[in-house]
Each structure stands twice: as C-alpha cells, then as structure tokens.
Protein backbone atom coordinates (compact mmCIF):
# COMPACT_ATOMS: atom_id res chain seq x y z
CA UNK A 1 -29.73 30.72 24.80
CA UNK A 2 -31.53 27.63 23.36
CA UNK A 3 -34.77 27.64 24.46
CA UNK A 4 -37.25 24.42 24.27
CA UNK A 5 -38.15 23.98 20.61
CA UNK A 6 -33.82 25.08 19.24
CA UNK A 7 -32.65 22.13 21.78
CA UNK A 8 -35.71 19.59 20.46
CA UNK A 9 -34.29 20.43 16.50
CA UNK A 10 -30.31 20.08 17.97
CA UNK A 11 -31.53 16.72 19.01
CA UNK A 12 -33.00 15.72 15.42
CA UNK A 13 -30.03 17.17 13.89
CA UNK A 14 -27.42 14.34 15.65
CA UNK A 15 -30.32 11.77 15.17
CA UNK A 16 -28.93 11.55 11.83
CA UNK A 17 -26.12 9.24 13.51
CA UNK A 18 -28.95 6.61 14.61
CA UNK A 19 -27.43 3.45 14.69
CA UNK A 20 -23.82 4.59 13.65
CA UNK A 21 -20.76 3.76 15.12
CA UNK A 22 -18.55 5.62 16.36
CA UNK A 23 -14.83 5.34 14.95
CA UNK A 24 -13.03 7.81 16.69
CA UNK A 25 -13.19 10.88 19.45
CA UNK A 26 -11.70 14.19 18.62
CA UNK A 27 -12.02 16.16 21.48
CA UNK A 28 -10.18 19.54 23.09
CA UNK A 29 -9.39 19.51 26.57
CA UNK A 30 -8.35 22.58 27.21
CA UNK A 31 -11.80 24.15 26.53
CA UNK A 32 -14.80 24.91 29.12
CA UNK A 33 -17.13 22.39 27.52
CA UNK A 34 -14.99 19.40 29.58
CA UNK A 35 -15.12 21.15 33.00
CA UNK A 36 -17.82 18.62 34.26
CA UNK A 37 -15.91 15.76 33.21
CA UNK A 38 -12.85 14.49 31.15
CA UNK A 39 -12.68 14.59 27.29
CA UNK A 40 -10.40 11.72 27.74
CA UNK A 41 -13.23 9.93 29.08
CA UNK A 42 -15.83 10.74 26.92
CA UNK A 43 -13.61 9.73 24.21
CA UNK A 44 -12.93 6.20 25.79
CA UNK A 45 -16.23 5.82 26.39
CA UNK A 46 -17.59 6.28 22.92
CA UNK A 47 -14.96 5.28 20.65
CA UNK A 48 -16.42 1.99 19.47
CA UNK A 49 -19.79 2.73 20.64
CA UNK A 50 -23.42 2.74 18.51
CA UNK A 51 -25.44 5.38 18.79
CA UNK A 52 -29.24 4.31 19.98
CA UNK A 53 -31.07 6.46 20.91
CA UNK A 54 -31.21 10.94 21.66
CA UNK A 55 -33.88 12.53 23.91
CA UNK A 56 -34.57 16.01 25.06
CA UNK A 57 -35.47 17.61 27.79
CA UNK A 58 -36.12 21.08 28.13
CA UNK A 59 -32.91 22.78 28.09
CA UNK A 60 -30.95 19.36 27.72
CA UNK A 61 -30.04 16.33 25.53
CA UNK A 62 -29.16 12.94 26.01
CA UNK A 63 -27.61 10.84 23.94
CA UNK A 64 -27.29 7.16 24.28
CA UNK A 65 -24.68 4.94 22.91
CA UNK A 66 -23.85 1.29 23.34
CA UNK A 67 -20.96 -0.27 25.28
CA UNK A 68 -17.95 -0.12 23.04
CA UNK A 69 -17.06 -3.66 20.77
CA UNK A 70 -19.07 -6.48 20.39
CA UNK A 71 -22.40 -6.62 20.39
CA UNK A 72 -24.34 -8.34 23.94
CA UNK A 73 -21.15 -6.85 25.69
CA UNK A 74 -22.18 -7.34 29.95
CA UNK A 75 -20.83 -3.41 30.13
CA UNK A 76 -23.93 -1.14 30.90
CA UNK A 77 -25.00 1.59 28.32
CA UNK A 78 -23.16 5.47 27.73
CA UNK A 79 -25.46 8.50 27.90
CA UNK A 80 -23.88 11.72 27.27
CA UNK A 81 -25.66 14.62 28.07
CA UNK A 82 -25.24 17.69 26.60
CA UNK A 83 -26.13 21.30 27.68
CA UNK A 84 -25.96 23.70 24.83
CA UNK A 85 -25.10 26.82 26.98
CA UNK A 86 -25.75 30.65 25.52
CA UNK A 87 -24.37 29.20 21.63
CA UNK A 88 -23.39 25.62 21.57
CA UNK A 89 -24.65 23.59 18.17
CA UNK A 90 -24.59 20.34 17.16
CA UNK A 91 -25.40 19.19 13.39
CA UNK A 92 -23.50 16.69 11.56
CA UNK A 93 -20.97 17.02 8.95
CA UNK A 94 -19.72 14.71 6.35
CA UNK A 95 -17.08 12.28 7.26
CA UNK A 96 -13.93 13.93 6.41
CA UNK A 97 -15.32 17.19 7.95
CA UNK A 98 -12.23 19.31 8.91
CA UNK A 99 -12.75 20.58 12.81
CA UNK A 100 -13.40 24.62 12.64
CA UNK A 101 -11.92 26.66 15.58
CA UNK A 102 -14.73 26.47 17.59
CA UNK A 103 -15.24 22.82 17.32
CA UNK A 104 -14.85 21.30 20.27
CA UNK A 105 -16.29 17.64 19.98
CA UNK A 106 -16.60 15.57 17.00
CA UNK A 107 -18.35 12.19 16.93
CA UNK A 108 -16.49 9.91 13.44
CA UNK A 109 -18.79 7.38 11.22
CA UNK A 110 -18.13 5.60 8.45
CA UNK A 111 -19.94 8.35 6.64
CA UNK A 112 -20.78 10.94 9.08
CA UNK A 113 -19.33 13.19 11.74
CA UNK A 114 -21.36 14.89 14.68
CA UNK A 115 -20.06 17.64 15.70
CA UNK A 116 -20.55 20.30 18.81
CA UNK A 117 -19.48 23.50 18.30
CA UNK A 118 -19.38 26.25 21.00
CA UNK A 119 -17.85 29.70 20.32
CA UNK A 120 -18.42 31.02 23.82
CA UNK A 121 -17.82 27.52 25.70
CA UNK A 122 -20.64 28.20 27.78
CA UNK A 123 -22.36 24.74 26.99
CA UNK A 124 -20.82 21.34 28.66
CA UNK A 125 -21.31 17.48 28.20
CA UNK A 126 -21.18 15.29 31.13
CA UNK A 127 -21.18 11.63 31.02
CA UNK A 128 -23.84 8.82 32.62
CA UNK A 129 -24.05 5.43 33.25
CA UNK A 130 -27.05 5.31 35.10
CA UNK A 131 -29.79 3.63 33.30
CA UNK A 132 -31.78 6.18 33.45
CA UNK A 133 -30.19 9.74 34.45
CA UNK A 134 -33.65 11.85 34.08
CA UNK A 135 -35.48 9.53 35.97
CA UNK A 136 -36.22 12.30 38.70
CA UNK A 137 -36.47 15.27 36.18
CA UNK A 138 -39.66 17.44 36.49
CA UNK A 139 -42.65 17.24 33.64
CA UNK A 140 -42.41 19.26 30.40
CA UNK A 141 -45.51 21.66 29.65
CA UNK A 142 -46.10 19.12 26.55
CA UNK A 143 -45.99 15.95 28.81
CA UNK A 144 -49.03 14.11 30.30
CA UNK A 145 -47.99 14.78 33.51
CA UNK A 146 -47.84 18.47 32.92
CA UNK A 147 -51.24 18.53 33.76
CA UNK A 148 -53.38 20.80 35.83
CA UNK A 149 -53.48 19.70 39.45
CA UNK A 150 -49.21 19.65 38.95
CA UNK A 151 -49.62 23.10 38.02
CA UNK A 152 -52.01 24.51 40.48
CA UNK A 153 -49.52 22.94 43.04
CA UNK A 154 -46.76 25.12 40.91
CA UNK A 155 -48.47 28.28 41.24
CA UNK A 156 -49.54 27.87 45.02
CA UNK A 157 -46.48 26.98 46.40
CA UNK A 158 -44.87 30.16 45.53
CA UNK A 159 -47.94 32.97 44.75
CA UNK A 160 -46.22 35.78 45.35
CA UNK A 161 -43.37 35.12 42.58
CA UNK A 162 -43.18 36.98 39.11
CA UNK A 163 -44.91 34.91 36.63
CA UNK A 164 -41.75 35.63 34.33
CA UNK A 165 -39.75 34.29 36.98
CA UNK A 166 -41.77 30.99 37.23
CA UNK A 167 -41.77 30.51 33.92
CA UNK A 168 -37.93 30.78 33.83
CA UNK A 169 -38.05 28.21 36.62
CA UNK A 170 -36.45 24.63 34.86
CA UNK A 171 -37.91 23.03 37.44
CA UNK A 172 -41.08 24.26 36.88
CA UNK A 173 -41.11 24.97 33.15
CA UNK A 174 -38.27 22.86 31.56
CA UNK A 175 -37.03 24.38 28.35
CA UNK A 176 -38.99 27.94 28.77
CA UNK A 177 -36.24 30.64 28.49
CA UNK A 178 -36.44 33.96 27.96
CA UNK A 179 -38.52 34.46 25.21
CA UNK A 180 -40.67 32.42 25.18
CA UNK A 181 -41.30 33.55 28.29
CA UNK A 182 -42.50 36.69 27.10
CA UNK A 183 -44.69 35.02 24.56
CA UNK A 184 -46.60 33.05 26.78
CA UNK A 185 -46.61 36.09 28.85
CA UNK A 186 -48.17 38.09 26.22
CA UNK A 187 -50.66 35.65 24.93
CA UNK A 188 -52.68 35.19 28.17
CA UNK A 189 -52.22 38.48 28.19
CA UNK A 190 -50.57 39.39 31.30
CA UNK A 191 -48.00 41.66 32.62
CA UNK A 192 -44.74 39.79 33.32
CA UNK A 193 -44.43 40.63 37.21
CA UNK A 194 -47.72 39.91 37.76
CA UNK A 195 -47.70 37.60 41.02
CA UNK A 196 -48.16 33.90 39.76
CA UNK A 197 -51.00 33.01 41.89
CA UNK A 198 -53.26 35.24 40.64
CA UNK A 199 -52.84 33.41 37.11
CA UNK A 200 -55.26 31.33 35.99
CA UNK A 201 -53.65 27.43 36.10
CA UNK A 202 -55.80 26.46 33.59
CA UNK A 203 -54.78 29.18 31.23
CA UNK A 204 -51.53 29.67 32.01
CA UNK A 205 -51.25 25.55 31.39
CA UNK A 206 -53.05 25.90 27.69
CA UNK A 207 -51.30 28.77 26.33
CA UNK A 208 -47.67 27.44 27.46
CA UNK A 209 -48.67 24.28 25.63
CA UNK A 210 -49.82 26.27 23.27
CA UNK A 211 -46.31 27.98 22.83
CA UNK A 212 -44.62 25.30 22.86
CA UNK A 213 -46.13 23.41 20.15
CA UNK A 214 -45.86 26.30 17.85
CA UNK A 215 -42.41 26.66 18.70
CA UNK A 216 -41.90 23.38 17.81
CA UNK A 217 -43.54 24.05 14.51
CA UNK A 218 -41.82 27.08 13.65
CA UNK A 219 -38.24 26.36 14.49
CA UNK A 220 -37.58 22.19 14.88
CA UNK A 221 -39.82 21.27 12.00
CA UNK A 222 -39.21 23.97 9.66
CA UNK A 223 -35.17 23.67 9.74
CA UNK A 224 -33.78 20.64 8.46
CA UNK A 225 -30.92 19.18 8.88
CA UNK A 226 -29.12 20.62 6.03
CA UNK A 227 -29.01 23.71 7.88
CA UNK A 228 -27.02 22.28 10.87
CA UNK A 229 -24.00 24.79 9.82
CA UNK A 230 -25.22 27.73 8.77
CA UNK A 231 -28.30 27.86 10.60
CA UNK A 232 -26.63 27.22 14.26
CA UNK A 233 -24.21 30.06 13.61
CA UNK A 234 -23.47 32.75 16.33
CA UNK A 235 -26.24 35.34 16.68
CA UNK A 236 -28.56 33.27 14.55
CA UNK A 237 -29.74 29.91 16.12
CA UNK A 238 -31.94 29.14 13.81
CA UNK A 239 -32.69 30.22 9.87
CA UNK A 240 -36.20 29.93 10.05
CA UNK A 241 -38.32 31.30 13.49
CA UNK A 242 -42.14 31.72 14.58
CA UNK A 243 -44.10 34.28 11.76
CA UNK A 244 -44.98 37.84 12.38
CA UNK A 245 -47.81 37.03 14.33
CA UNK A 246 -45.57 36.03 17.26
CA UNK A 247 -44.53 38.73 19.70
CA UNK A 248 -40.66 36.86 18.90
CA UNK A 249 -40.57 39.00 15.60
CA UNK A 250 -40.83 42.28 17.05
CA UNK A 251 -39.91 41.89 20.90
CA UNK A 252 -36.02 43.19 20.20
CA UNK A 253 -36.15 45.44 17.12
CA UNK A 254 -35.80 48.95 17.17
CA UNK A 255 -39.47 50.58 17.47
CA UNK A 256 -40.53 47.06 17.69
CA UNK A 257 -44.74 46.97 18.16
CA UNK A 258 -47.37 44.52 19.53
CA UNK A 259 -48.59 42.53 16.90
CA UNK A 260 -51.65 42.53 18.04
CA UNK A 261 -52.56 45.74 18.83
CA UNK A 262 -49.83 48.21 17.35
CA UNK A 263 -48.63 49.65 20.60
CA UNK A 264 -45.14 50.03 21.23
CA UNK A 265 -43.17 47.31 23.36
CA UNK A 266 -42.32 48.61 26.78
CA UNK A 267 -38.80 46.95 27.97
CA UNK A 268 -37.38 45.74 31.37
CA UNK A 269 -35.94 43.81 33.45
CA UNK A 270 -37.91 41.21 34.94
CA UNK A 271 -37.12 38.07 36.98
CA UNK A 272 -33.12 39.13 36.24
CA UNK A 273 -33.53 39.13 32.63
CA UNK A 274 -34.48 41.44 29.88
CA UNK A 275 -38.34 41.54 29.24
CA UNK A 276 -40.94 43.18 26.43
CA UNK A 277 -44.04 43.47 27.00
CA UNK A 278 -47.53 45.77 25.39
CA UNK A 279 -48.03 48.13 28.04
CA UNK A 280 -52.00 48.55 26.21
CA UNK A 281 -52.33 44.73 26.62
CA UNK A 282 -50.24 43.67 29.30
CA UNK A 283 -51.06 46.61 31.39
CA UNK A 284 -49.42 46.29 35.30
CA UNK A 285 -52.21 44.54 37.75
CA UNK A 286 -52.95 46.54 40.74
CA UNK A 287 -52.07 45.21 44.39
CA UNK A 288 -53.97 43.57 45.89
CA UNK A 289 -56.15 45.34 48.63
C-alpha cells in the first residue's frame, strides 16, 4: 500500500493540472472506487471546475476544485479526496489519452488528462464540500504540532501496545504503513513488539521524522512526473526507492540481511501484518519484572 512519501509524489504528479479546467468526467460506475459516493456526482461536480489547489495527508489526498462556470460563482468550493487503496495511481496523461482497463477516473484539460487508475479497486474517492474536511485530522510526524509533549501523550495513553502497532496507528502516525514501520523500527533500534511506553518519545519522535524526510527524498523527489505510468504500475509503486543503506532494500528478498550489521532478517507477524526485523540489533526486550 502507499505509504507517506508514494501518496506525497501521487499528489505532485496531478499538481501538474494546477489551474486547469476541467472539460469533461469519464468515470466507471460499476467499479469499487465509487462505493463511497456516486461517479455521477463527482462528474457533475467537476465538469467545468478549476483545479486550485492538492494536499496530502498521510495516507490521503485532497484535491480542490472551483465551483463549475463562471468565475466569483456564490456556489462553495469541490474537494475530492482520494484514498489510493493497496495499488491505486494517479499521474497525468496527455489530452487525448485513451482510458486503459484499469482506468477508472479521468480528469479532461485542454492539454492534459489526470487519470486514477486502480487494478485491484481497493482505493475510493469521496466528495466534500466542507471548507475544510481535515480540519479535525491528527498531526503528521513532519508537522509542528507533531511535537514531543503530543507524543509522550501518544505513547502513555496506550503503553502496553506494540510499537509496530502504534506506528501503524493513522491516528497516531498518519501515512506510516508497513514499512516504514519497520524502518523506523530498526533505526532506533528496537524490536517491533516492544511495548510503546518503554520507547523513548524523544527518539522515537526524531527518527520517525527522520524517516520520513528521507522517504520523501528517496521516492517523491527522485520520481518525476514523467514516470506517472510506468512507475505507478502494479507491484512497482515507484521506479526509484530509498538506497541500500535502508533496511527497505533488503527487508523482503530472499536471504535478505541487516544493512547494518550483516545478520539475517528474522520475519513475523506483528501488529497483524508482516514484519522484518535484525534479531542481533533488534533483539526481543525482556518483561518487565
């Protein structure tokens, strides 16, 4: 699934349509991606409409367009939000783009088309007029307000839980999925299941930041938006990912080892999902007497 830094570079890639308007709606209604609304609204609501503004948060995007026609129309403002599921992509496409199979939304220009694409239809859009639908939405490690007092609340509240599990938590750690889970994990170093409250906050806070800016590096700076297509594809979010230095490289390949210390990866499942870990430097904390 998409984790924090794949869902910040979907965003950039539909930022290409800043400021365009939108000509026409295709849209399939017989697919999953509608099940939290109508595609027959989503198209009335956007045909017409301008594009402002995109924003992301963790595991989510928002787009907002313009009240359809004239400009300083009274109507209030169109976000569409847009969960990418376990392989949804957006990028855009040139204007006379022909919709592929899997296509299931596509945005017309003038001289662009944005298009989502969802093999496994486990992503869906829903639609907002609110003026401001995240208003109540939790802090993401990179915000201000992910600071440490909001995370020593975090970690107290619930001391007994897996730290993988916390970290999985979106309303705890927006956009952290699975592995970068692990990485942050393995960079304090720590054992997954070890019980969150006996994790340093402060620590815990400045290597998920940590993470997260590197992610960003790595995978939404690094792939532009000529790779929207190809790099989006199915088994292959993204063309370029985190160096070998990252636990990422090796976490899931066959004899994979700790790039740190050589040892080989111990797997499980943790928190419900599947977990690697060094068992040298992420050794299994005793309990507590």
């Amino acid at each position: 699934m998409p984790e924090f830094a794949e869902v910040e570079l979907a965003r950039r890639l539909w930022a290409a349509g800043l400021s365009m308007r939108i000509t026409s709606v295709e849209a399939h209604p017989g697919t999953r991606i509608f099940r939290d609304g109508s595609a027959r609204a989503i198209a009335s609501a956007l045909t017409g409409a301008e594009l402002l503004a995109s924003r992301a948060h963790g595991k989510r995007l928002l787009f907002t367009f313009s009240p359809p026609g004239a400009p300083g129309s009274s109507r209030a403002a169109t976000h569409l939000e847009v969960h990418l599921g376990m392989a949804g992509r957006l990028f855009p496409a040139p204007a006379g783009y022909q919709a592929g199979r899997h296509d299931h939304l596509l945005l017309r220009g003038r001289s662009l088309a944005l298009v989502f694409s969802d093999y496994r239809q486990f992503g869906r859009l829903v639609l907002h007029r609110d003026p401001d639908p995240w208003a109540a939405l939790p802090p993401q490690p990179l915000d201000p307000g992910f600071n440490l007092p909001h995370l020593a609340r975090l970690t107290s509240r619930q001391p007994r839980r897996a730290l993988k599990a916390l970290l999985l938590d979106q309303a705890a750690f927006p956009g952290i999925g699975n592995w970068m889970a692990d990485e942050i994990c393995w960079r304090l170093p720590c054992h997954p299941a070890t019980p969150a409250g006996r994790v340093d906050p402060a620590l815990l806070r400045r290597i998920a930041r940590r993470v997260c800016r590197g992610a960003i590096r790595h995978v939404a700076d690094r792939n532009a938006i000529r790779h929207g297509i190809n790099g989006f594809s199915p088994g292959r979010y993204v063309e370029h990912v985190p160096p070998p230095a990252w636990l990422f490289r090796h976490r899931w390949k066959p004899g994979g080892r700790c790039p740190r210390c050589g040892s080989t990866l111990a797997r499980s499942t943790i928190a419900s999902r599947s977990t690697a870990w060094c068992p040298f430097c992420q050794p299994p904390q005793p309990p507590q007497a």
